[in-house]
N, C-alpha and C. Protein backbone atom coordinates (compact mmCIF):
# COMPACT_ATOMS: atom_id res chain seq x y z
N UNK A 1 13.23 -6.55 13.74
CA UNK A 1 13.01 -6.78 12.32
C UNK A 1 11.50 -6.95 12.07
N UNK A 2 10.78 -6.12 11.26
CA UNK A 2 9.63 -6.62 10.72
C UNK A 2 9.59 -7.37 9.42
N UNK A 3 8.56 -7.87 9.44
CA UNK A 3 8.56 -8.90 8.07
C UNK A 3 7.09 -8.78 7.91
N UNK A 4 6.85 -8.36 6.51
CA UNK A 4 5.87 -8.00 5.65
C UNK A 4 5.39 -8.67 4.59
N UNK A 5 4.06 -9.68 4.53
CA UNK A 5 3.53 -10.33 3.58
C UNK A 5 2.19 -10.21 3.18
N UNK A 6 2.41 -9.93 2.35
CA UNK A 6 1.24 -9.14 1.24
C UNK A 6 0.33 -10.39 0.87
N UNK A 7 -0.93 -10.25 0.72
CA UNK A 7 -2.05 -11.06 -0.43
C UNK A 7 -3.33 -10.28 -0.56
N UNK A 8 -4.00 -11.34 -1.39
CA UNK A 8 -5.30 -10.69 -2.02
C UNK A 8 -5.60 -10.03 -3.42
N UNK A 9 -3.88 -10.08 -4.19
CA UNK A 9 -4.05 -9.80 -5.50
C UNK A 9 -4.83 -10.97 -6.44
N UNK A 10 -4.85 -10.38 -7.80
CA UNK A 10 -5.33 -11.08 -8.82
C UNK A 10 -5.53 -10.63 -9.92
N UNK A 11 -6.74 -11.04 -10.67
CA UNK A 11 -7.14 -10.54 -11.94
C UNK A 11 -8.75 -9.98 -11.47
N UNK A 12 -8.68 -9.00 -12.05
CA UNK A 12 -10.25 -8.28 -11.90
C UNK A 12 -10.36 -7.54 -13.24
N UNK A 13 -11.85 -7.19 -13.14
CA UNK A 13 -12.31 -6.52 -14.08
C UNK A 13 -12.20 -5.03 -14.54
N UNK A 14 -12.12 -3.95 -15.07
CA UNK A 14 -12.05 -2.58 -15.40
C UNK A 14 -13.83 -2.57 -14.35
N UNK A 15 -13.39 -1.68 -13.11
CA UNK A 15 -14.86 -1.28 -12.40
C UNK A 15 -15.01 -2.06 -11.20
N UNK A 16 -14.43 -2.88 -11.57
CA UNK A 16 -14.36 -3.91 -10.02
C UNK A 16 -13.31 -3.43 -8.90
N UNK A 17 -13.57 -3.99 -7.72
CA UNK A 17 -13.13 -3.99 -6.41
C UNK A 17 -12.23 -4.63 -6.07
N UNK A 18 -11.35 -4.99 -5.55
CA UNK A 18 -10.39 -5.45 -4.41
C UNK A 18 -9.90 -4.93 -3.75
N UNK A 19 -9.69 -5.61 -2.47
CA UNK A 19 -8.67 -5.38 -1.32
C UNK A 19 -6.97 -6.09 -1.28
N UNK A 20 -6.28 -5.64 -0.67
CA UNK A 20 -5.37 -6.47 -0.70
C UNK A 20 -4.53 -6.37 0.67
N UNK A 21 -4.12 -7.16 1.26
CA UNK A 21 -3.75 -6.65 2.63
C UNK A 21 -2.18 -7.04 3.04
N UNK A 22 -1.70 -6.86 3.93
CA UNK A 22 -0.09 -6.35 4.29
C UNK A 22 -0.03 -7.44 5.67
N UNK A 23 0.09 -8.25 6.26
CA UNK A 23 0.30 -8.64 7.54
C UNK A 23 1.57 -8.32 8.11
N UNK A 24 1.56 -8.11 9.20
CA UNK A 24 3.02 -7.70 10.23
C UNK A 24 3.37 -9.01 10.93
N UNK A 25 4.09 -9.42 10.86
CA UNK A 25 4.78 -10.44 11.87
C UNK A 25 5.86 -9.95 12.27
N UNK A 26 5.82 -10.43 13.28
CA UNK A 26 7.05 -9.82 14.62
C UNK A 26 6.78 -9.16 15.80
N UNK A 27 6.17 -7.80 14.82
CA UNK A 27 5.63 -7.15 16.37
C UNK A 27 4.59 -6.08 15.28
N UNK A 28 3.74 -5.26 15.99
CA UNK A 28 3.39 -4.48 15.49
C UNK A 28 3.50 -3.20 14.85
N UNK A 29 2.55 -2.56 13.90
CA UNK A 29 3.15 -1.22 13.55
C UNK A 29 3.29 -0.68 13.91
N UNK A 30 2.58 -0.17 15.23
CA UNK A 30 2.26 0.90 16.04
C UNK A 30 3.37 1.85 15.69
N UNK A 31 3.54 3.04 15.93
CA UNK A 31 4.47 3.93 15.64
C UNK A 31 5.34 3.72 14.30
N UNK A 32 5.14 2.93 13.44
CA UNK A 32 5.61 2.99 11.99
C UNK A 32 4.76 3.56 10.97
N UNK A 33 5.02 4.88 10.36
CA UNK A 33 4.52 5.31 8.88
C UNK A 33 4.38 4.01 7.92
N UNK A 34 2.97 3.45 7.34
CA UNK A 34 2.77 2.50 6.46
C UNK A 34 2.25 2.78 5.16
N UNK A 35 2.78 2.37 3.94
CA UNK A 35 2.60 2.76 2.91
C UNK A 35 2.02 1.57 2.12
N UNK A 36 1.58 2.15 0.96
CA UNK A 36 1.33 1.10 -0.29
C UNK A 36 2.03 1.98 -1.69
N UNK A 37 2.83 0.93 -2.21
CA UNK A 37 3.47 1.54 -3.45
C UNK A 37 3.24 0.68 -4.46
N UNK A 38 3.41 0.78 -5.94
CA UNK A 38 3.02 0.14 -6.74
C UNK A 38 4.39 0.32 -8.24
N UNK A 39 4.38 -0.95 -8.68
CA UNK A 39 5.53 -0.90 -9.92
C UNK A 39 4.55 -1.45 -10.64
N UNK A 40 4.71 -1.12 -12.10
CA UNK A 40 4.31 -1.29 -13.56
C UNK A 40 5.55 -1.90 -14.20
N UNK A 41 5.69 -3.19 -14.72
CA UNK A 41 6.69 -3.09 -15.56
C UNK A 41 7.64 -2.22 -16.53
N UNK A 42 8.91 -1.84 -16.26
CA UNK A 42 9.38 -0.71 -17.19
C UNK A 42 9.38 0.62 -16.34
N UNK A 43 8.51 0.88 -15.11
CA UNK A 43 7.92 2.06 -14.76
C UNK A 43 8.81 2.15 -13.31
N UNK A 44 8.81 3.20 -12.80
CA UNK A 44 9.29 3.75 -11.54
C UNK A 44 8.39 3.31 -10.63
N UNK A 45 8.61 3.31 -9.17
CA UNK A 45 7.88 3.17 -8.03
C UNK A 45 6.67 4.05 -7.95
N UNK A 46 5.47 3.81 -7.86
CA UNK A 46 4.24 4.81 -7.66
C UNK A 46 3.53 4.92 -6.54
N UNK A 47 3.98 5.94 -5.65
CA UNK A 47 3.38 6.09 -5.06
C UNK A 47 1.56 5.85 -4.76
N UNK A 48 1.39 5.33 -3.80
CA UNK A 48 -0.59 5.20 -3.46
C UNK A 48 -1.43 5.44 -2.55
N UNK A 49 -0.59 5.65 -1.26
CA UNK A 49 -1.42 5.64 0.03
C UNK A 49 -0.60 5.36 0.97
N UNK A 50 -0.33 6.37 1.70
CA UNK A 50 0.25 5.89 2.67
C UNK A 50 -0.62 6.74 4.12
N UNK A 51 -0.50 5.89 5.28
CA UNK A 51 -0.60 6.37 6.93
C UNK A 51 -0.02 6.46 7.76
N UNK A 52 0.41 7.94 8.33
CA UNK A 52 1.18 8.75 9.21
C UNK A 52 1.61 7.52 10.31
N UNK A 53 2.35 8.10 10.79
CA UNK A 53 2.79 7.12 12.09
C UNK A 53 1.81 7.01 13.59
N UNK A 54 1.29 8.11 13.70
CA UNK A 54 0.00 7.66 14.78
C UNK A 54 -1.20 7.38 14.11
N UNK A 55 -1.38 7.28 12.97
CA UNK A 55 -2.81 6.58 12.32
C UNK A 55 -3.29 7.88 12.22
N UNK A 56 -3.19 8.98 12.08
CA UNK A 56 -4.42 9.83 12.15
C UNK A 56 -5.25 10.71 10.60
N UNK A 57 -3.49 10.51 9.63
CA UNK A 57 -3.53 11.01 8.72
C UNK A 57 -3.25 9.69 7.47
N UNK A 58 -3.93 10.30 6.48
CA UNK A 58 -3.70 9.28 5.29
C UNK A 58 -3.65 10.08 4.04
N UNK A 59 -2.72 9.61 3.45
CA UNK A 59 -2.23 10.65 2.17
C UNK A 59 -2.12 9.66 0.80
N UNK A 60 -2.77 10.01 -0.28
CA UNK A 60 -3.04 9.65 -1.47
C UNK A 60 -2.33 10.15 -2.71
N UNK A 61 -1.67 9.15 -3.98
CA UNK A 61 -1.47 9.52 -4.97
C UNK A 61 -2.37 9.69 -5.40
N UNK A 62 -2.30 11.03 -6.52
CA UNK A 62 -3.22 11.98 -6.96
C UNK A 62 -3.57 11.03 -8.32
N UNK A 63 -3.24 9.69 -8.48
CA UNK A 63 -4.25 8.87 -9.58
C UNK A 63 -5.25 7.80 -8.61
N UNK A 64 -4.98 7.48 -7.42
CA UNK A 64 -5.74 6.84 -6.99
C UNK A 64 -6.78 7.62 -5.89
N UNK A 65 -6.56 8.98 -5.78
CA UNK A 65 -7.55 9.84 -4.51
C UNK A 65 -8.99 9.23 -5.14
N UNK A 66 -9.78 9.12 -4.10
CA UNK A 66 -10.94 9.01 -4.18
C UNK A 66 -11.89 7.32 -4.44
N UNK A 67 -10.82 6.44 -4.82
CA UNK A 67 -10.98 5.13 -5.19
C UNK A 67 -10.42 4.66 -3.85
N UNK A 68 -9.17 4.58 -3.81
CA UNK A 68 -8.42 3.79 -2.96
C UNK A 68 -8.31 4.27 -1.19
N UNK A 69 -8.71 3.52 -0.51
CA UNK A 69 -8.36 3.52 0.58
C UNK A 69 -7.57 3.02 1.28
N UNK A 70 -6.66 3.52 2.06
CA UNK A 70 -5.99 2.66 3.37
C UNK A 70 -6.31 2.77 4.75
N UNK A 71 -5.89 1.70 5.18
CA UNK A 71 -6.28 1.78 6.51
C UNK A 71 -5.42 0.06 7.53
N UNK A 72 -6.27 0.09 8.54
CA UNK A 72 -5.45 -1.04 9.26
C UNK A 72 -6.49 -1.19 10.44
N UNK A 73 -6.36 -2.46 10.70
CA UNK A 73 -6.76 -3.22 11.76
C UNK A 73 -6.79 -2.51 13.44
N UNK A 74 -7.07 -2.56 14.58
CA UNK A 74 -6.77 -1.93 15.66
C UNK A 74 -5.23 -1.74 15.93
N UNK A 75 -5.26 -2.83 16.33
CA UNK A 75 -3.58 -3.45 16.47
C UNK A 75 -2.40 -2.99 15.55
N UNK A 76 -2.79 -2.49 14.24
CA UNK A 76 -2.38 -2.09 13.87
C UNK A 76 -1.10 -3.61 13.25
N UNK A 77 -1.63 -4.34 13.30
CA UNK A 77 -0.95 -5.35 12.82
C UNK A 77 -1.01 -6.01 11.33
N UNK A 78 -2.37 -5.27 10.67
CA UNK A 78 -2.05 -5.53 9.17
C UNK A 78 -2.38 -4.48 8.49
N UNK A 79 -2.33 -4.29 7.71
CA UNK A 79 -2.46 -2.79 6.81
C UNK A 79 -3.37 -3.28 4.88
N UNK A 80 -4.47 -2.73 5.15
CA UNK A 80 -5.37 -2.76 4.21
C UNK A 80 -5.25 -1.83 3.27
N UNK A 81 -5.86 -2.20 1.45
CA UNK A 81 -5.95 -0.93 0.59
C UNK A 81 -6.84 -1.54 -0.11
N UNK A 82 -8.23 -1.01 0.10
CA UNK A 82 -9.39 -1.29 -0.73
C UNK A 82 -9.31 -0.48 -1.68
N UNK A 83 -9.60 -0.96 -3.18
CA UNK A 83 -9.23 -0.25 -4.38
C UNK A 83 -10.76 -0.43 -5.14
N UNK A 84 -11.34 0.37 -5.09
CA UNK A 84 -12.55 0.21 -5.73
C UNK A 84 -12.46 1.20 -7.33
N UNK A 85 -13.64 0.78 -8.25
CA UNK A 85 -13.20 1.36 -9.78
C UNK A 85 -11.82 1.25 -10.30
N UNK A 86 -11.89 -0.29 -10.16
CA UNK A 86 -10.21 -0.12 -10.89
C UNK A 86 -10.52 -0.12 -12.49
N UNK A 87 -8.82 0.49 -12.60
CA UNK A 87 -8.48 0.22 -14.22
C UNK A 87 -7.67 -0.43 -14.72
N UNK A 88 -7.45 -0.55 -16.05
CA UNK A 88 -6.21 -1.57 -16.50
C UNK A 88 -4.95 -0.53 -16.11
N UNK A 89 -5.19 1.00 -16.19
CA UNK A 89 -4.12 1.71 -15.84
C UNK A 89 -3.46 1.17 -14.62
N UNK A 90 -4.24 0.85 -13.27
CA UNK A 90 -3.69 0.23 -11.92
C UNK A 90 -3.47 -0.85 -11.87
N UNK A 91 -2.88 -1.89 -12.99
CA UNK A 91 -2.15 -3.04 -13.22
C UNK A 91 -0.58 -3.10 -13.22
N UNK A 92 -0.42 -3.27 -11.96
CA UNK A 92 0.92 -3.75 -11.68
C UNK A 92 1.32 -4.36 -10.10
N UNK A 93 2.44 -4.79 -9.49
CA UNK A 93 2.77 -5.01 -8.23
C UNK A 93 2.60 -4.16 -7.38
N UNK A 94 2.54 -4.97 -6.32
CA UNK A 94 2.04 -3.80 -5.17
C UNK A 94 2.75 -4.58 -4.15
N UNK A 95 3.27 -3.37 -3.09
CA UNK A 95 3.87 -3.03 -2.26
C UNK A 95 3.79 -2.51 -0.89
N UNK A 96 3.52 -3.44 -0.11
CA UNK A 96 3.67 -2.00 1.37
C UNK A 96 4.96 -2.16 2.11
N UNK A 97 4.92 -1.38 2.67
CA UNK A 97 6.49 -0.95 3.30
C UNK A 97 5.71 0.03 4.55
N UNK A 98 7.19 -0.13 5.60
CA UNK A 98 6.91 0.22 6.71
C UNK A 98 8.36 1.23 7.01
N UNK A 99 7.90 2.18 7.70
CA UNK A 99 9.50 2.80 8.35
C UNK A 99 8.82 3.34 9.52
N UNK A 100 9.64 3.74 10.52
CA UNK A 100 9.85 4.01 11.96
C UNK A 100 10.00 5.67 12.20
N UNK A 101 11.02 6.05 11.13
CA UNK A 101 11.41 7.60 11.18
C UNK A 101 10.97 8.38 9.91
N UNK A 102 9.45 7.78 9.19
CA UNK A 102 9.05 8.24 8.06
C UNK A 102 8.82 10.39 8.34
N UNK A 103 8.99 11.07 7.77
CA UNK A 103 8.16 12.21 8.44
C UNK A 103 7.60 12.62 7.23
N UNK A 104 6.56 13.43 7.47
CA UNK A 104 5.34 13.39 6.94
C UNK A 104 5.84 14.18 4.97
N UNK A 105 7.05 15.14 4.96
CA UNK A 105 7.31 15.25 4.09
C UNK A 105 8.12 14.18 3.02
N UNK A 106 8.26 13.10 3.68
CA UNK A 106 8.99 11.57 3.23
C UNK A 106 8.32 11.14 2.62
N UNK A 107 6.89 11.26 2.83
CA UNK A 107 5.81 9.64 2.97
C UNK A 107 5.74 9.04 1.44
N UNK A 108 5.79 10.25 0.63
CA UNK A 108 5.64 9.85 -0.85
C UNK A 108 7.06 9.06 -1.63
N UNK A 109 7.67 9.32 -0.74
CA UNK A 109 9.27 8.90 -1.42
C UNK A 109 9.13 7.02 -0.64
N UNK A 110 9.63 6.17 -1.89
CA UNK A 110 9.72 4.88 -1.54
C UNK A 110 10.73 4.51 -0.77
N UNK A 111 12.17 5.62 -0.88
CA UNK A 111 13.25 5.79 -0.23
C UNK A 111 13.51 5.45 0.99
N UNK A 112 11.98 6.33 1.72
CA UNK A 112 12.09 6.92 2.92
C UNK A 112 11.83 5.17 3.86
N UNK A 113 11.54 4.22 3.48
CA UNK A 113 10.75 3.58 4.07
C UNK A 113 12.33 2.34 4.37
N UNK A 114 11.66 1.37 5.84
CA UNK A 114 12.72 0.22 6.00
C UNK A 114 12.46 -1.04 5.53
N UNK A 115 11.04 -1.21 5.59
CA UNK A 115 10.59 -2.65 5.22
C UNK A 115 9.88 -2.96 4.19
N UNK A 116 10.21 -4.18 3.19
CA UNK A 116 9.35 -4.12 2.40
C UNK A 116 8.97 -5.56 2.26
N UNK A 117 7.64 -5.70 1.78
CA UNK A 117 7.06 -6.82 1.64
C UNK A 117 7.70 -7.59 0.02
N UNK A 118 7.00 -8.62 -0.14
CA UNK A 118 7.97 -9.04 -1.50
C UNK A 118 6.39 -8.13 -2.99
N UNK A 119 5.17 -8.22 -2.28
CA UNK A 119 4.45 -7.63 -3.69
C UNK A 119 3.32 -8.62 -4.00
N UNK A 120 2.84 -8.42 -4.22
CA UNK A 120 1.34 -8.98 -4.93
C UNK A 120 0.91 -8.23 -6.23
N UNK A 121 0.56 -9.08 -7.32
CA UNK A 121 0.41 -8.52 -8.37
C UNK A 121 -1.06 -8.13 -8.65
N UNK A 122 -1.70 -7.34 -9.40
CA UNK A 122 -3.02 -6.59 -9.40
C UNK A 122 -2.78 -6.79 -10.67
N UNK A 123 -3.90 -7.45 -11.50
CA UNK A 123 -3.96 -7.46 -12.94
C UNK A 123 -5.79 -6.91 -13.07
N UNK A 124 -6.13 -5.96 -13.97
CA UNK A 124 -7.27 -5.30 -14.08
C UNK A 124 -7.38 -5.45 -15.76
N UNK A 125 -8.50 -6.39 -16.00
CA UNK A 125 -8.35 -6.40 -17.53
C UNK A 125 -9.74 -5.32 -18.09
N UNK A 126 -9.39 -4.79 -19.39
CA UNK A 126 -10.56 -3.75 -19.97
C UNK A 126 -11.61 -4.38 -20.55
């Protein structure tokens, strides 16, 4: 069983920065596809970033390419998403999730994934 707890949300500014990070307890990711997803009140799951199961690849929703990064620790034991130029548009919960048998045509689907953290909220005021 993994167990996934999220922090580092808050309130920021339209242009400002944060990180927000994912810790693993139990055991590590190693060989788990890790994602970051995001809900808006009212709104469907949004895809944001997720990394392949050997770390090598990282794949972006096409509203956050170029701002947002993911990434992770050696160990692979917590999972990072630096969000730089935010907007009030990227105000909502956030999410990472982990799966074991993600494959690479999955990664965008929230479906595909086993674990999920409970969320941290991202508030970006204009």
């Amino acid at each position: 069983q993994v167990q996934l707890i999220e922090s580092g949300g808050g309130v920021v500014q339209a242009g400002d920065s944060l990180r927000v990070s994912c810790a693993a307890s139990g055991r590590s990711l190693s060989g788990y596809a890790v994602a970051w997803f995001r809900q808006a009140p009212g709104k469907e799951h949004e895809f944001v970033a997720a990394l392949s199961r050997n770390g090598g690849y990282t794949y972006y929703g096409d509203s956050v390419k170029g701002r947002f990064t993911i990434s992770t620790d050696n160990g692979k034991n917590t999972v990072y998403l630096q969000m730089n130029s935010l907007r009030p548009e990227d105000t909502a919960v956030y999410s990472c999730t982990a799966g074991r048998g993600v494959i690479t045509s999955s990664l965008r689907s929230h479906r595909a994934y086993d674990f999920w953290g409970q969320g941290t909220q991202v508030t970006v005021s204009s």
